[in-house]
N, C-alpha and C. Protein backbone atom coordinates (compact mmCIF):
# COMPACT_ATOMS: atom_id res chain seq x y z
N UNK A 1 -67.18 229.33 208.10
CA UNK A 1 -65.74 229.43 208.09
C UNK A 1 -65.23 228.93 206.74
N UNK A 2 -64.50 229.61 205.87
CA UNK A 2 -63.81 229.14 204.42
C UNK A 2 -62.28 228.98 204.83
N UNK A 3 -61.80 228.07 204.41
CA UNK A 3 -60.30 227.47 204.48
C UNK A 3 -59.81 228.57 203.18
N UNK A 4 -58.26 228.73 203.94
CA UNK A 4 -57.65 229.94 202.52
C UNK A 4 -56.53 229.38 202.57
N UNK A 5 -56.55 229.62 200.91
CA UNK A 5 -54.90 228.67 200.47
C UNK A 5 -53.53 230.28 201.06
N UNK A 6 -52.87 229.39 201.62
CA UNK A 6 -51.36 229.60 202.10
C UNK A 6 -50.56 229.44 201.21
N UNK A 7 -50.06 228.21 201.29
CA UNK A 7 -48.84 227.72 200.50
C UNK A 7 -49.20 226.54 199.59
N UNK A 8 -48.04 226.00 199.06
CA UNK A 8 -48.62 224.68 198.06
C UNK A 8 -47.50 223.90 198.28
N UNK A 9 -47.27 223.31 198.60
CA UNK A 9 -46.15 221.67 198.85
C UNK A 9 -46.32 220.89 196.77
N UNK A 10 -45.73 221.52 196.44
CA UNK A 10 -44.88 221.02 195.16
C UNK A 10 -44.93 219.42 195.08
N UNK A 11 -45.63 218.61 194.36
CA UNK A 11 -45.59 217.26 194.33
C UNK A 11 -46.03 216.61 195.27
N UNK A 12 -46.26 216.68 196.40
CA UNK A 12 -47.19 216.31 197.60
C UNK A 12 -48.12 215.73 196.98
N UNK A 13 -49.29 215.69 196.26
CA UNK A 13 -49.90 214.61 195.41
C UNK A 13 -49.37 213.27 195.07
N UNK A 14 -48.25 213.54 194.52
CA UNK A 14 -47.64 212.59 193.45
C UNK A 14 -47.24 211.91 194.74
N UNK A 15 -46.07 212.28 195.97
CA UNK A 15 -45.84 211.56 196.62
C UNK A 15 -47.35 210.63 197.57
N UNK A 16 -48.49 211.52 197.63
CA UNK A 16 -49.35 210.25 198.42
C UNK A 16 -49.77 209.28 197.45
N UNK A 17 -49.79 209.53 196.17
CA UNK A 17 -50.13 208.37 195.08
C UNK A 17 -49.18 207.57 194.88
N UNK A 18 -47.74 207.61 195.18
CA UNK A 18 -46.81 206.48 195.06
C UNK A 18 -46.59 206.22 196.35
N UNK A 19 -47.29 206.42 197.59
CA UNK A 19 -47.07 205.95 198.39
C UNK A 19 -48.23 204.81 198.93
N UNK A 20 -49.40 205.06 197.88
CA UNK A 20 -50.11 203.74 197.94
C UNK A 20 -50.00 202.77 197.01
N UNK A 21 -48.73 203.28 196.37
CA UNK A 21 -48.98 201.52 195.35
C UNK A 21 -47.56 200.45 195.98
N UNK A 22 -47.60 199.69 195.58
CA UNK A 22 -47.11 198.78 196.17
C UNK A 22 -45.44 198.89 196.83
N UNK A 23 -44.65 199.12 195.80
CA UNK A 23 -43.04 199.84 195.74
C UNK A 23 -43.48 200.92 196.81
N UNK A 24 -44.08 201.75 196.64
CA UNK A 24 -44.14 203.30 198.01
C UNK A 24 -44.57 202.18 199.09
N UNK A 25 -45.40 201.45 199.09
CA UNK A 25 -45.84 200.62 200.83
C UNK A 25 -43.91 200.19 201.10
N UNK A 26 -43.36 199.33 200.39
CA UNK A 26 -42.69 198.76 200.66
C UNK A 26 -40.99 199.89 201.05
N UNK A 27 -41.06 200.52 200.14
CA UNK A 27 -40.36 202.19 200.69
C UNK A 27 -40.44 202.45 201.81
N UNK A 28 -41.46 203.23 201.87
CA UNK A 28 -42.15 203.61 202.82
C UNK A 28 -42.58 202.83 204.52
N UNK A 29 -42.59 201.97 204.51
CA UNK A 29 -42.72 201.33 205.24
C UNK A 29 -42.27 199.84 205.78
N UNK A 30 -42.05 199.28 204.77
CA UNK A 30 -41.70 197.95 205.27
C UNK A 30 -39.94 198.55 205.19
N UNK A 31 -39.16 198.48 204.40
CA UNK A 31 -37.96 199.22 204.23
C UNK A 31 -37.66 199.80 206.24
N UNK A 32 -37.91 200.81 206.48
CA UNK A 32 -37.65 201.59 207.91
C UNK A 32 -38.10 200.00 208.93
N UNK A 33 -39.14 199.48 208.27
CA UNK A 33 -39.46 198.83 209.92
C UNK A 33 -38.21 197.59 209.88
N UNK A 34 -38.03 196.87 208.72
CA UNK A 34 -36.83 195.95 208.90
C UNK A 34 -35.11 196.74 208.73
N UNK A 35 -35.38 197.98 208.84
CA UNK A 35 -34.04 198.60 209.34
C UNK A 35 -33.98 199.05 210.50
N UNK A 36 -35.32 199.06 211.58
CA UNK A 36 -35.32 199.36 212.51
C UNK A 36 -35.22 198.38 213.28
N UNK A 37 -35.25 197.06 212.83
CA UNK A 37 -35.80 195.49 213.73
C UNK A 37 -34.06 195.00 213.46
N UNK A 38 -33.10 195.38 212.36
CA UNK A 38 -31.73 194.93 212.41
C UNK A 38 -30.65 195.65 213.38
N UNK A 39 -31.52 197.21 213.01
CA UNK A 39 -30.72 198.15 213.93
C UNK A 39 -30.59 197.44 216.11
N UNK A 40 -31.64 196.98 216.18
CA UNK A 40 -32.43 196.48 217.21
C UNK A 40 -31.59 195.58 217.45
N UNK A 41 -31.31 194.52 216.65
CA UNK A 41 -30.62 193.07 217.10
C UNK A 41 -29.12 193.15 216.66
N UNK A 42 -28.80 194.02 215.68
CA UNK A 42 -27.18 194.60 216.16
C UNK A 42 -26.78 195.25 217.42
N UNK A 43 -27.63 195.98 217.96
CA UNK A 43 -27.07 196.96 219.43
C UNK A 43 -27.37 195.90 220.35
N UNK A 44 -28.71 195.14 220.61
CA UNK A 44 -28.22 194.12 221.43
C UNK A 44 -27.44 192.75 221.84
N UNK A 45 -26.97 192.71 220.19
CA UNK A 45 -25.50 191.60 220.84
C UNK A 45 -24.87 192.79 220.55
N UNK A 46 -24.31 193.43 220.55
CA UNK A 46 -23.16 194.39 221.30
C UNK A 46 -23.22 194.84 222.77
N UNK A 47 -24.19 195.28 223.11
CA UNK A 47 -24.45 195.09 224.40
C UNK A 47 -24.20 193.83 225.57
N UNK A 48 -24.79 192.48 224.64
CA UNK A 48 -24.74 191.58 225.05
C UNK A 48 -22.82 190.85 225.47
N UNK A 49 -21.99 191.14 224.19
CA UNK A 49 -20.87 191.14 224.22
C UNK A 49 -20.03 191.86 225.26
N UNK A 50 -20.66 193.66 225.57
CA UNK A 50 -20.13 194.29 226.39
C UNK A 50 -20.36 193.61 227.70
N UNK A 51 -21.91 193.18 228.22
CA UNK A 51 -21.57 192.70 229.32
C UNK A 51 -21.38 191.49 229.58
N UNK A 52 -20.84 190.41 228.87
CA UNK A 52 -20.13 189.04 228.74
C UNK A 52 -18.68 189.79 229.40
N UNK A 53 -18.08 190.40 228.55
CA UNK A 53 -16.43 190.79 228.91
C UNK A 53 -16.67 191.53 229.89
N UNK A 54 -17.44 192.71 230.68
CA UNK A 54 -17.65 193.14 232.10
C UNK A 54 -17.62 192.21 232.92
N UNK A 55 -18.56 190.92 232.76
CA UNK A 55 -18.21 189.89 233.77
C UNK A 55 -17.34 189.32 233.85
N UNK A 56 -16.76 188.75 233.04
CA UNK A 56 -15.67 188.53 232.80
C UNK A 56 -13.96 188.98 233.82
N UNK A 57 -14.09 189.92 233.29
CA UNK A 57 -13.75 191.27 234.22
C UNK A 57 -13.53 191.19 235.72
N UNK A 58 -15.21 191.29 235.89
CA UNK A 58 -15.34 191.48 237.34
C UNK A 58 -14.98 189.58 238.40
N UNK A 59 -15.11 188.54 237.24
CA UNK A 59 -14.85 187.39 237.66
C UNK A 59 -13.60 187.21 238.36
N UNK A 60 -12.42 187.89 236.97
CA UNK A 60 -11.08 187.84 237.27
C UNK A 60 -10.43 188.64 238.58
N UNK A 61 -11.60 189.42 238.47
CA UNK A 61 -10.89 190.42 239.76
C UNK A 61 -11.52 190.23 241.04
N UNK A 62 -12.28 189.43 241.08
CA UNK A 62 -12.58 188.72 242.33
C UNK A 62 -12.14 187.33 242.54
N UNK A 63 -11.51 186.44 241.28
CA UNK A 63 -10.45 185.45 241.95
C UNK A 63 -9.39 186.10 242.22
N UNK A 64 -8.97 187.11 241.88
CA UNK A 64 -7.74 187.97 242.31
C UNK A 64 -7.85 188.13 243.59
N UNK A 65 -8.83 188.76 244.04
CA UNK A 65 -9.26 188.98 245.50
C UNK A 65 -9.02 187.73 246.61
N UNK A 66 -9.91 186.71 245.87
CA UNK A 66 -9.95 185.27 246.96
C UNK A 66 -8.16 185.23 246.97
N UNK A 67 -7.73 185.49 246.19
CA UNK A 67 -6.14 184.76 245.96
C UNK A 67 -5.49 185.25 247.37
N UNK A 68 -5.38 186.99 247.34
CA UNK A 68 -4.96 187.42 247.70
C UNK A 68 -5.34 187.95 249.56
N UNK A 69 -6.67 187.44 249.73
CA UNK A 69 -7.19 186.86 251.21
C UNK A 69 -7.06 185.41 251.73
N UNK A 70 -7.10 184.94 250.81
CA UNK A 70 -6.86 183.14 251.06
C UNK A 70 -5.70 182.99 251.05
């Protein structure tokens, strides 16, 4: 079986050679993973905030309740 050239990806070299030196690791990889680990701990105190004030919420409207049976 012989492999036959198709197409050619333009610079595809150049990008796996700057993606092993140090600046491409850190691009490449460290870069996405600590934007993915901030993205992470911003949505969960927002979350965390949303359901602080839901309880909140649901607190007030069940002393409302006692008020209004008691």
């Amino acid at each position: 079986m012989e492999g036959i050239y198709c197409k050619r990806l333009a610079g595809a070299g150049n990008l796996a050679m700057f993606m092993q030196t140090t600046t491409g690791m850190i691009l490449f990889v460290v870069c996405p993973l600590v934007l993915f680990i901030l993205w992470d701990v911003i949505r969960r105190r927002l979350q965390d905030r949303r359901d602080v004030s839901r309880t909140r919420e649901l607190e007030i409207e069940l002393e409302r309740l006692k008020a209004e049976k008691g």
